[in-house]
N, C-alpha and C. Protein backbone atom coordinates (compact mmCIF):
# COMPACT_ATOMS: atom_id res chain seq x y z
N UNK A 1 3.61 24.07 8.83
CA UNK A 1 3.13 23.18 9.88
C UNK A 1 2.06 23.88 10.69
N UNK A 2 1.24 23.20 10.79
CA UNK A 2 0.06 23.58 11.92
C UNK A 2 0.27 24.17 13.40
N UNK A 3 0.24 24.70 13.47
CA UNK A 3 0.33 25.05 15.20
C UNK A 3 0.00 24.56 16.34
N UNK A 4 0.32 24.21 17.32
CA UNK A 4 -0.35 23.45 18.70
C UNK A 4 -0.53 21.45 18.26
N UNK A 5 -0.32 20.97 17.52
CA UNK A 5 -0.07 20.15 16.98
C UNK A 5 1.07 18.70 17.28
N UNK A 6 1.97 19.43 17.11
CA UNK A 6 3.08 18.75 17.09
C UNK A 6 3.95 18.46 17.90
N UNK A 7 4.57 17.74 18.43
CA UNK A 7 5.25 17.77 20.13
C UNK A 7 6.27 18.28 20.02
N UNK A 8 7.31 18.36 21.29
CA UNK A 8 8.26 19.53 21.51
C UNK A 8 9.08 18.76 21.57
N UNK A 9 9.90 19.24 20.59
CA UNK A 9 11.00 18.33 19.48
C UNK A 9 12.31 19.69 20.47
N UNK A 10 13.54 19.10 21.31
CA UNK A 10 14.31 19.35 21.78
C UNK A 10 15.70 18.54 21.91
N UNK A 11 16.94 19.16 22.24
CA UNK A 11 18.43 18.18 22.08
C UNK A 11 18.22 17.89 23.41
N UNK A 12 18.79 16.77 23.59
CA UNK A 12 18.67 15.85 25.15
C UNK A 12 20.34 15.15 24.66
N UNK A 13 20.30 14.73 25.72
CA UNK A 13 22.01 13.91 26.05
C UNK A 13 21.71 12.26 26.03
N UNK A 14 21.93 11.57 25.15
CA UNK A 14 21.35 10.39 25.62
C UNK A 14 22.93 9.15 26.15
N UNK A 15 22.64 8.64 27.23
CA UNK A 15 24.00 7.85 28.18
C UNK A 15 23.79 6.27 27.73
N UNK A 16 24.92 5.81 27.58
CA UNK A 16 24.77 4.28 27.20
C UNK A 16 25.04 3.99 28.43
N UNK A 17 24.47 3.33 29.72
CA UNK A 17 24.62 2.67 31.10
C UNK A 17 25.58 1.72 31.21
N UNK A 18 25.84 1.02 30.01
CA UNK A 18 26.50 0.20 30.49
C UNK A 18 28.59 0.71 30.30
N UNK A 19 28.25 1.14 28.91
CA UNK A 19 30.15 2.39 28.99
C UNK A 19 29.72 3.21 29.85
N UNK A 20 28.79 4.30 30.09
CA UNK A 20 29.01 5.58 30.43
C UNK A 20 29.45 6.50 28.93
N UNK A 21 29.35 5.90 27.30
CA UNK A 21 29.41 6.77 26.53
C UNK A 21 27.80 7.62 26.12
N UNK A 22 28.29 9.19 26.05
CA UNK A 22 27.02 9.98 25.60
C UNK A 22 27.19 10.54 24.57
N UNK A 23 26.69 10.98 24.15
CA UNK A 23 25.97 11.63 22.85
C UNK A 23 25.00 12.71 22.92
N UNK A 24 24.98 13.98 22.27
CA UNK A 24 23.78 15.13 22.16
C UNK A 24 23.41 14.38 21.27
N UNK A 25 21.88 14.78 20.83
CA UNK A 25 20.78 14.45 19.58
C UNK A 25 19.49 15.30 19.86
N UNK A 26 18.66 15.10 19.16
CA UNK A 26 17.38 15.56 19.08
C UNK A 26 16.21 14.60 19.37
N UNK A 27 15.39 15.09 20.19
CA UNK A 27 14.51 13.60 20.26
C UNK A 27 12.91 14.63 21.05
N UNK A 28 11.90 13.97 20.98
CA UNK A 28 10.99 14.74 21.28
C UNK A 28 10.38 13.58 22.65
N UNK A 29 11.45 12.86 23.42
CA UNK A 29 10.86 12.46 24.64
C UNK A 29 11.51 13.32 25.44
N UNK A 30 11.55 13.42 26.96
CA UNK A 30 11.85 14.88 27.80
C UNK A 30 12.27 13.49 29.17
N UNK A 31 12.99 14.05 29.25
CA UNK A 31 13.39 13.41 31.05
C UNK A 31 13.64 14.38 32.61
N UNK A 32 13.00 13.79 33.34
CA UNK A 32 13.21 15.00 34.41
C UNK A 32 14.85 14.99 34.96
N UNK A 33 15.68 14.25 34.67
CA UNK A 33 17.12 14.04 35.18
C UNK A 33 17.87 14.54 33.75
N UNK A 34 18.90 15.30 34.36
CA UNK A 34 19.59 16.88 33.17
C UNK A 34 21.02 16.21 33.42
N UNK A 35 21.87 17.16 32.85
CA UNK A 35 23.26 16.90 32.71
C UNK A 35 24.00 18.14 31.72
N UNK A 36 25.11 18.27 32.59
CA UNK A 36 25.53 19.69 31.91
C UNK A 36 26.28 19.09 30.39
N UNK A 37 26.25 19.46 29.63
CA UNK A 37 27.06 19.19 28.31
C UNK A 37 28.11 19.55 28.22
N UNK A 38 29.16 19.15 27.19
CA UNK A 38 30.53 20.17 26.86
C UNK A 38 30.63 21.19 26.37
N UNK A 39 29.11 22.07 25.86
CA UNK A 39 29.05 23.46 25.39
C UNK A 39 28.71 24.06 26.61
N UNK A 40 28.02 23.74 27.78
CA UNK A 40 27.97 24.49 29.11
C UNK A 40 26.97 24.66 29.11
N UNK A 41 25.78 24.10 27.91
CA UNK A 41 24.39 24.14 28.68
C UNK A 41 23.79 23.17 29.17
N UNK A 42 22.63 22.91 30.29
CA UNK A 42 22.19 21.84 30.56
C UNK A 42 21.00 21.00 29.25
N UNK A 43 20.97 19.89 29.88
CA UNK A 43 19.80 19.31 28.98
C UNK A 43 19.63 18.18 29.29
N UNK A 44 18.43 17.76 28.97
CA UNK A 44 17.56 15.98 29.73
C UNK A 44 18.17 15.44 29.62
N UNK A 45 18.51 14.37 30.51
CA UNK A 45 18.97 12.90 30.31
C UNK A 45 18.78 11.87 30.16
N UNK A 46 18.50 11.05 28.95
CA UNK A 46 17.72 10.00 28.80
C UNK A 46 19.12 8.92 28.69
N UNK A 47 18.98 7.90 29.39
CA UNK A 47 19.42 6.41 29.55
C UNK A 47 19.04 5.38 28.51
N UNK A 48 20.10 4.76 28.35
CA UNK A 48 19.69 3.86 27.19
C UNK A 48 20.73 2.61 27.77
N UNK A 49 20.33 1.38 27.36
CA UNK A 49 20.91 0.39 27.50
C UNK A 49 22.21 -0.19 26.77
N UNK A 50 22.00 0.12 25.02
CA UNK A 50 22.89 -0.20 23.93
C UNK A 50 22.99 0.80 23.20
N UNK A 51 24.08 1.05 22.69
CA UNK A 51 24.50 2.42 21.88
C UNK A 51 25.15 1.31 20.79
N UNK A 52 25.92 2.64 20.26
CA UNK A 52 26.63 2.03 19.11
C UNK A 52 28.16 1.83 20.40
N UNK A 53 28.39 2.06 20.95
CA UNK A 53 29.31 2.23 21.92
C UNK A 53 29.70 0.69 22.12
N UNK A 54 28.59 0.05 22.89
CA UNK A 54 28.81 -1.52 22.97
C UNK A 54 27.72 -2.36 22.03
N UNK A 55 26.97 -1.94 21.05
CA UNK A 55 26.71 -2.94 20.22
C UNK A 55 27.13 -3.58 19.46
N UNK A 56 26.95 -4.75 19.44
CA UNK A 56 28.34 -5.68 18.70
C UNK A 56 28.34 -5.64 17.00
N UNK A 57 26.78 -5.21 16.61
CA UNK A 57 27.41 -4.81 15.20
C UNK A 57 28.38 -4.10 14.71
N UNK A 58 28.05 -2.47 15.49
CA UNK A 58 29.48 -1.66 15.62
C UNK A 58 30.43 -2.13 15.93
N UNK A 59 30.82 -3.04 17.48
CA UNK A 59 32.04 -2.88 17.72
C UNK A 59 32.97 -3.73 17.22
N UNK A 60 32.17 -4.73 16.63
CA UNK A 60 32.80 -6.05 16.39
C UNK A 60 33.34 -7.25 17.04
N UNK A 61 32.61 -7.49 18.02
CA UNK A 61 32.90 -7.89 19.21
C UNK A 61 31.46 -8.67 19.92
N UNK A 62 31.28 -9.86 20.42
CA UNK A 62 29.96 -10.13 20.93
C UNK A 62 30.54 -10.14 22.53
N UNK A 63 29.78 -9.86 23.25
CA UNK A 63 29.38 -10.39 24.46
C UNK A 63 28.27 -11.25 25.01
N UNK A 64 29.01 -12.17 25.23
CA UNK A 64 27.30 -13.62 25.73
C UNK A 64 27.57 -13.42 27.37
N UNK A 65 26.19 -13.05 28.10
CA UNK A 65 26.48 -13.51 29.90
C UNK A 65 25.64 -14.53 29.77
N UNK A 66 26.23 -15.70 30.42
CA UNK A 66 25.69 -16.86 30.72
C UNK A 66 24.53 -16.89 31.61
N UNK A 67 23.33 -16.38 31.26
CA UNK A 67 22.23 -16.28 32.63
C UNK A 67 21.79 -17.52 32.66
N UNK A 68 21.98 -18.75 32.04
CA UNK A 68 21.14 -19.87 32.09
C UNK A 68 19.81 -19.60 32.00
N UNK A 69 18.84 -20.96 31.95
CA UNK A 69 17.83 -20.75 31.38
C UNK A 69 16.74 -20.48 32.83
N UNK A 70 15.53 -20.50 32.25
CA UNK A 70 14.78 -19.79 33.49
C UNK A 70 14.50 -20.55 34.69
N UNK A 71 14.58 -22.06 34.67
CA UNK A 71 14.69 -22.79 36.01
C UNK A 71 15.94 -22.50 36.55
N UNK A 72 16.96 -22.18 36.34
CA UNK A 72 17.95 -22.15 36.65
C UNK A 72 18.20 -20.48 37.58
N UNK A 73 17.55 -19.10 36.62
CA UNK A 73 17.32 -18.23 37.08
C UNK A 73 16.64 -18.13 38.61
N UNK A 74 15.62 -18.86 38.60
CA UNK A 74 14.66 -18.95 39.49
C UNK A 74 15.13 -19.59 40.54
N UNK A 75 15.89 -20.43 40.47
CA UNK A 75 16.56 -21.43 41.54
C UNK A 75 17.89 -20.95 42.16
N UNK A 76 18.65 -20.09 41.43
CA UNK A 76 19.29 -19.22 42.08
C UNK A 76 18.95 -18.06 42.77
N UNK A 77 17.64 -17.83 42.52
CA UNK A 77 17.23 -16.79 42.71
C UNK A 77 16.57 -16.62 44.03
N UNK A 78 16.21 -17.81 44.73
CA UNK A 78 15.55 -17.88 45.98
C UNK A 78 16.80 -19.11 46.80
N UNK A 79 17.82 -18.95 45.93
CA UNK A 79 18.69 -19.77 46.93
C UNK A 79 18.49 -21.76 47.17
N UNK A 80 18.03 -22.23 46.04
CA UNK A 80 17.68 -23.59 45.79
C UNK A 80 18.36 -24.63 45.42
N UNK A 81 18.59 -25.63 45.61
CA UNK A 81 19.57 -26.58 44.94
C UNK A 81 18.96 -27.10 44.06
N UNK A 82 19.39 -27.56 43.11
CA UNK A 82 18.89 -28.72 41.62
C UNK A 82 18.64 -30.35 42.54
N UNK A 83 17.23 -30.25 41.94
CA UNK A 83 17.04 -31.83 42.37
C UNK A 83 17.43 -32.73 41.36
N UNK A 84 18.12 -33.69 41.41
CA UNK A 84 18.78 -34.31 40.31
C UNK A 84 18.01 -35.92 40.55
């Protein structure tokens, strides 16, 4: 491999937000927020939304939240009643 080249490929901790399950891996994005590991060293913390943790392919399991559609968003959202 070429030198000066290639980006800086390091293990980071990556957190599913919504369990709180983590995981070490390798990844070459960098986060300024760390976290000590279960071997006792630190390392970046990158956030993620869906893991295999709660994705429903893995878990077998769906979750639907009812947000309704976007008039509906919007109208709750500034506190509005439905004109009917």
């Amino acid at each position: 491999m070429r030198p000066g080249i290639h980006p800086f490929y390091q293990k980071v901790v990556y957190m599913d937000t919504n369990s709180g399950f983590k995981f070490l891996s390798g990844s070459t994005v960098g986060s300024k927020e760390t976290i000590q590991w279960e071997d006792g060293n630190t390392y970046p913390l990158i956030k993620i939304e869906v893991s295999s943790d709660t994705h429903p392919f893995y878990t077998g399991r769906q979750k639907f939240a009812d947000k309704g559609g976007r008039a509906e968003r919007f109208l709750q959202k500034y506190n509005m009643k439905k004109e009917e």
